[in-house]
N, C-alpha and C. Protein backbone atom coordinates (compact mmCIF):
# COMPACT_ATOMS: atom_id res chain seq x y z
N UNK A 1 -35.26 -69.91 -29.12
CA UNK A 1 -35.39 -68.65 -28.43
C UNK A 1 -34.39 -68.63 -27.29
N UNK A 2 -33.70 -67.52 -27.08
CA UNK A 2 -32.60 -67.33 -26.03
C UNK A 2 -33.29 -65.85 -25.19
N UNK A 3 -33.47 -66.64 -24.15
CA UNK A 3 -33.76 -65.87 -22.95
C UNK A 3 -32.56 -64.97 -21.90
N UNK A 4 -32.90 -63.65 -21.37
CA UNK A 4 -31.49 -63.16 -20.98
C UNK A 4 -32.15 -62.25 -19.28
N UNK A 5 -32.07 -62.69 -18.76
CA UNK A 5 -32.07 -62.60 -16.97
C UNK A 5 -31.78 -61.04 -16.92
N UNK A 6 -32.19 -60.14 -17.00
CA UNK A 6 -31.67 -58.37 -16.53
C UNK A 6 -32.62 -58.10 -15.18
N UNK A 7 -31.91 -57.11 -14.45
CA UNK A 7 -32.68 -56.61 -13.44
C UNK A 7 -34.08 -55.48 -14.05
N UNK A 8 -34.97 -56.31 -13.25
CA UNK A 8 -36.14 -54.90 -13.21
C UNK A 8 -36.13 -53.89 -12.74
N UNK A 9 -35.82 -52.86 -13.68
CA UNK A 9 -36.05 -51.25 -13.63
C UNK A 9 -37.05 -50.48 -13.97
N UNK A 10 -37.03 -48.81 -13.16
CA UNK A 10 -38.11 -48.42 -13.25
C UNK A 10 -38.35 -48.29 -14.57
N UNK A 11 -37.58 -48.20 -15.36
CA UNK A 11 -37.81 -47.31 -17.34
C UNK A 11 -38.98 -48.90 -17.56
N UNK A 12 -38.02 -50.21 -17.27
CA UNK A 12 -39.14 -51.60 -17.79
C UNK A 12 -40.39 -51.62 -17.24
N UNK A 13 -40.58 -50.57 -15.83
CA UNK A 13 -42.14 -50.88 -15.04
C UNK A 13 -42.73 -49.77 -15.77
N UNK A 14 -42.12 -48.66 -16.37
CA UNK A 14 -42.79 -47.68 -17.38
C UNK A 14 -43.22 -48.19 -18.31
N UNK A 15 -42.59 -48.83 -19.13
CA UNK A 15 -43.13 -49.67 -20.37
C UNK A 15 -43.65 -50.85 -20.16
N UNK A 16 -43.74 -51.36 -19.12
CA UNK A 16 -44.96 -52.27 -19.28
C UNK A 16 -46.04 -51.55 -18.98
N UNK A 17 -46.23 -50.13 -18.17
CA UNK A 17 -47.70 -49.92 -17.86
C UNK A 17 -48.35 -49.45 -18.81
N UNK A 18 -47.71 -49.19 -20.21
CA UNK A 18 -47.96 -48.47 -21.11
C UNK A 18 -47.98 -50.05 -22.31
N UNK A 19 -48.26 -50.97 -22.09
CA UNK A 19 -48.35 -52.21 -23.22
C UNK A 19 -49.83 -52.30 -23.37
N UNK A 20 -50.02 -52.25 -24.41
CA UNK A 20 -51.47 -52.40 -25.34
C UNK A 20 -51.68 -53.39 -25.74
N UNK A 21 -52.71 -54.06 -26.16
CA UNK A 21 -52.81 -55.50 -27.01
C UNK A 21 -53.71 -55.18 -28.12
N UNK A 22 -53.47 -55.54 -29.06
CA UNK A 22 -54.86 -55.32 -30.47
C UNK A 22 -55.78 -56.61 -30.01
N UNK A 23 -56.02 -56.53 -31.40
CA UNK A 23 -56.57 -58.44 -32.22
C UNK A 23 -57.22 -58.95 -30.59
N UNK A 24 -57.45 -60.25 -30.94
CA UNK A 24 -57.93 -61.34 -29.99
C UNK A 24 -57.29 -61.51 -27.94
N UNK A 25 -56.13 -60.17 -27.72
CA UNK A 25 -55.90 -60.36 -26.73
C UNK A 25 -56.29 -58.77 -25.64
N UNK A 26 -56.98 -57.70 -27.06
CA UNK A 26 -57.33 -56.82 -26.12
C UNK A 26 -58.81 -57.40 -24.98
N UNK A 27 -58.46 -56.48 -24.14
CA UNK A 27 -59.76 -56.53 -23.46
C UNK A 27 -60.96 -56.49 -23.75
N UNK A 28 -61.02 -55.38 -24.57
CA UNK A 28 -62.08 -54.39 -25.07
C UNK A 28 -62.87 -55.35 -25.71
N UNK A 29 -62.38 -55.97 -27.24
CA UNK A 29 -62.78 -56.81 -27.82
C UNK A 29 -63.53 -58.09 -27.51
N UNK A 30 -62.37 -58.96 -26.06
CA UNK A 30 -62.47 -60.24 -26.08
C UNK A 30 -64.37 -59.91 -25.10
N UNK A 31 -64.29 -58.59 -24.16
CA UNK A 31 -65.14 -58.37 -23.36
C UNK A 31 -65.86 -57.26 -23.61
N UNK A 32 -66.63 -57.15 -24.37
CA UNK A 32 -67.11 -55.83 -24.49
C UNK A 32 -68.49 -55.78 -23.39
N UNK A 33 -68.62 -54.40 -22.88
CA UNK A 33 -69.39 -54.23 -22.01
C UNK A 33 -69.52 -54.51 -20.74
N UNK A 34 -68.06 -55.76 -20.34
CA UNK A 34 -68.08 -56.15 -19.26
C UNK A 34 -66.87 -55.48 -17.80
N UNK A 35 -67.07 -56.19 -17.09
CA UNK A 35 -66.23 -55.50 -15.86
C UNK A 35 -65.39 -56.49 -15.88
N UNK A 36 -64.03 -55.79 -15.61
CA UNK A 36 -62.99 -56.07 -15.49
C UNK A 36 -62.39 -55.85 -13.68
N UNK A 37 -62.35 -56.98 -12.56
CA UNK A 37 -62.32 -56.70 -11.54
C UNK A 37 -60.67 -57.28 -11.17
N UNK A 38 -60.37 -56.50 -10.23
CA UNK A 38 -58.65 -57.08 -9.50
C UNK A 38 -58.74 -56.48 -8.04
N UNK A 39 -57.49 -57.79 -7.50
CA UNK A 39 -57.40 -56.99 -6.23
C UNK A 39 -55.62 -56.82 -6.21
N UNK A 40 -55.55 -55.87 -4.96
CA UNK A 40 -54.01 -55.71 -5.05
C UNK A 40 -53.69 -55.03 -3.59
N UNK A 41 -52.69 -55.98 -3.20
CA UNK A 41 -52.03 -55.36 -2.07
C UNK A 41 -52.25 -54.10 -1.51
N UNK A 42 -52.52 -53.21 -0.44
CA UNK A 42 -52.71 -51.43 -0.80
C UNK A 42 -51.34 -51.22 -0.74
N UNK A 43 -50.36 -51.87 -0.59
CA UNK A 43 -48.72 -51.44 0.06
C UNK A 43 -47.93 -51.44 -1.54
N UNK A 44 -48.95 -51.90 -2.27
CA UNK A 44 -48.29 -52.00 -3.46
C UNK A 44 -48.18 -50.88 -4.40
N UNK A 45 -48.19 -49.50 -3.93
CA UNK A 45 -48.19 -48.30 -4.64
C UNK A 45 -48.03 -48.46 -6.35
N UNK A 46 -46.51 -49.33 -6.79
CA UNK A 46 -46.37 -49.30 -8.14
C UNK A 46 -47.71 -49.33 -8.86
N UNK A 47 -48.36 -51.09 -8.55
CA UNK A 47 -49.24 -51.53 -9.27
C UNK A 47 -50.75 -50.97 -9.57
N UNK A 48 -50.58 -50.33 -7.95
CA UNK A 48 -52.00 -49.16 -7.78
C UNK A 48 -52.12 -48.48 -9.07
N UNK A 49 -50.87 -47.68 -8.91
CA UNK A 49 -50.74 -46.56 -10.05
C UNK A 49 -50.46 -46.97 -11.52
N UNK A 50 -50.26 -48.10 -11.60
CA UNK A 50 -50.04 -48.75 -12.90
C UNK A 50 -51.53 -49.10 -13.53
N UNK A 51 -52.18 -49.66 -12.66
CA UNK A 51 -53.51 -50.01 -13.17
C UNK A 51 -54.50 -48.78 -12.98
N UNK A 52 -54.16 -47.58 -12.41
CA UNK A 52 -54.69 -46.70 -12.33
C UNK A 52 -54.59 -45.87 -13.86
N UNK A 53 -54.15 -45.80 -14.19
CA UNK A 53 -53.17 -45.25 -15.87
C UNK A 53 -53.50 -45.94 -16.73
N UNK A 54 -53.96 -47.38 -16.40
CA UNK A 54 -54.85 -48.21 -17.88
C UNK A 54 -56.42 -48.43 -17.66
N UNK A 55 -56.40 -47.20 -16.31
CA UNK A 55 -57.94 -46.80 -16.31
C UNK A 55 -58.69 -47.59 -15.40
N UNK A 56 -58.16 -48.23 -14.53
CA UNK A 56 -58.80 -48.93 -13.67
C UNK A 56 -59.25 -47.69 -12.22
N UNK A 57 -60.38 -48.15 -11.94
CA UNK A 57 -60.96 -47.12 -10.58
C UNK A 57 -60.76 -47.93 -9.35
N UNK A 58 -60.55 -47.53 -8.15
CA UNK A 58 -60.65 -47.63 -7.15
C UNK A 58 -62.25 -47.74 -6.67
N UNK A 59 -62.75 -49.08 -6.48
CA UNK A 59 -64.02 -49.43 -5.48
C UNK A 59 -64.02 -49.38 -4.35
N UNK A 60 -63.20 -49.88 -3.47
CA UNK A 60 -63.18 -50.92 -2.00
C UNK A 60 -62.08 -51.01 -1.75
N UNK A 61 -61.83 -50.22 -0.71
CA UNK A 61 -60.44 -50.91 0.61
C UNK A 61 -61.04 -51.55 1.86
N UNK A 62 -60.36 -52.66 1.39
CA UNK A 62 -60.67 -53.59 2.92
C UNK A 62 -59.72 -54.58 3.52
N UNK A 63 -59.62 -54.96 4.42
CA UNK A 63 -58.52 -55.88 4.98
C UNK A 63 -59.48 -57.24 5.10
N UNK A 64 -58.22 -58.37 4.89
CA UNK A 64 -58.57 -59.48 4.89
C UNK A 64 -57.46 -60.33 5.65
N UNK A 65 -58.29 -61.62 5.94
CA UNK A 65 -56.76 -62.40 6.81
C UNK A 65 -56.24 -63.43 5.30
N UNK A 66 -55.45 -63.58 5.45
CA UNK A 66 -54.30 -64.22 4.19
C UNK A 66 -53.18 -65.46 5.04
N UNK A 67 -53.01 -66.58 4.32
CA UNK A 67 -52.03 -67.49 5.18
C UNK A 67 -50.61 -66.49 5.39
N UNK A 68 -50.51 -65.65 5.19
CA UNK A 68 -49.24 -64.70 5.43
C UNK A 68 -49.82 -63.86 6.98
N UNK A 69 -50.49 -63.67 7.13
CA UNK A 69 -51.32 -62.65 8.31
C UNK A 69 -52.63 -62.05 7.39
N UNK A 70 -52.97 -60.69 8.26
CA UNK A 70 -53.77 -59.97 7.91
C UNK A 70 -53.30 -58.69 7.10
N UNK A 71 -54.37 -58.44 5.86
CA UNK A 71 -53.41 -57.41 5.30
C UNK A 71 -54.02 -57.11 4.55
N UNK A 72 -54.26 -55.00 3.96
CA UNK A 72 -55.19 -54.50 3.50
C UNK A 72 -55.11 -54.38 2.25
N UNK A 73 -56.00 -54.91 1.57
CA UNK A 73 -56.35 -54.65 -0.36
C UNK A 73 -57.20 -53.68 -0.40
N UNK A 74 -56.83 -53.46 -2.00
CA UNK A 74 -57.82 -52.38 -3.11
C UNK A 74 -58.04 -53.30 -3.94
N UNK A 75 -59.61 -53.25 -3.98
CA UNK A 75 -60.43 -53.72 -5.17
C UNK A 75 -60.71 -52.98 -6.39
N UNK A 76 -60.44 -52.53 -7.37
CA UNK A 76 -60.16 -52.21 -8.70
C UNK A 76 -60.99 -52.29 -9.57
N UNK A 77 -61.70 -51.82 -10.69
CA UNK A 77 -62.80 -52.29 -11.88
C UNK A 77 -62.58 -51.28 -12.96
N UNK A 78 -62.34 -52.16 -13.75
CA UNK A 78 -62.18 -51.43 -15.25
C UNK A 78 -63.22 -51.78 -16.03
N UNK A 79 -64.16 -50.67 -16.82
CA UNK A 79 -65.48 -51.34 -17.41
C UNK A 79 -65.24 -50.77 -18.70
N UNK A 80 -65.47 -52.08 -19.43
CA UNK A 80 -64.49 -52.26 -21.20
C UNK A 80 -65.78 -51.49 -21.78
């Protein structure tokens, strides 16, 4: 396999928010009925809206201290 280094663009952050999995690596399947939880930066607009579009909801904004400083997350839940 030959691997090839390109810059990340917006068209590649489009198509990944839009990648599906079937078989043994969807969600749905591996978890049915269960919650699906994440957290994420709030400064991180892309990912907000990325996981917002594969259906994830907004629970909880809260700030936390982090070995970087202090700094505010969104807690996330997708229920398969």
């Amino acid at each position: 396999m030959r691997l090839i280094l390109e810059e990340f663009t917006e068209l590649y952050a489009k198509e990944i928010c839009n990648w599906k999995y079937d078989g043994e690596y969807s969600s749905t399947n591996l978890y049915p009925s269960k919650i699906i939880d994440l957290e994420v930066r709030s400064f991180n607009e892309r990912a907000v809206k990325c996981y917002k579009r594969a259906g994830f909801i907004v629970k909880e904004i809260y700030k936390k201290d982090t070995p970087i400083g202090y700094g505010e997350f969104i807690r996330m839940e997708f229920i398969c």
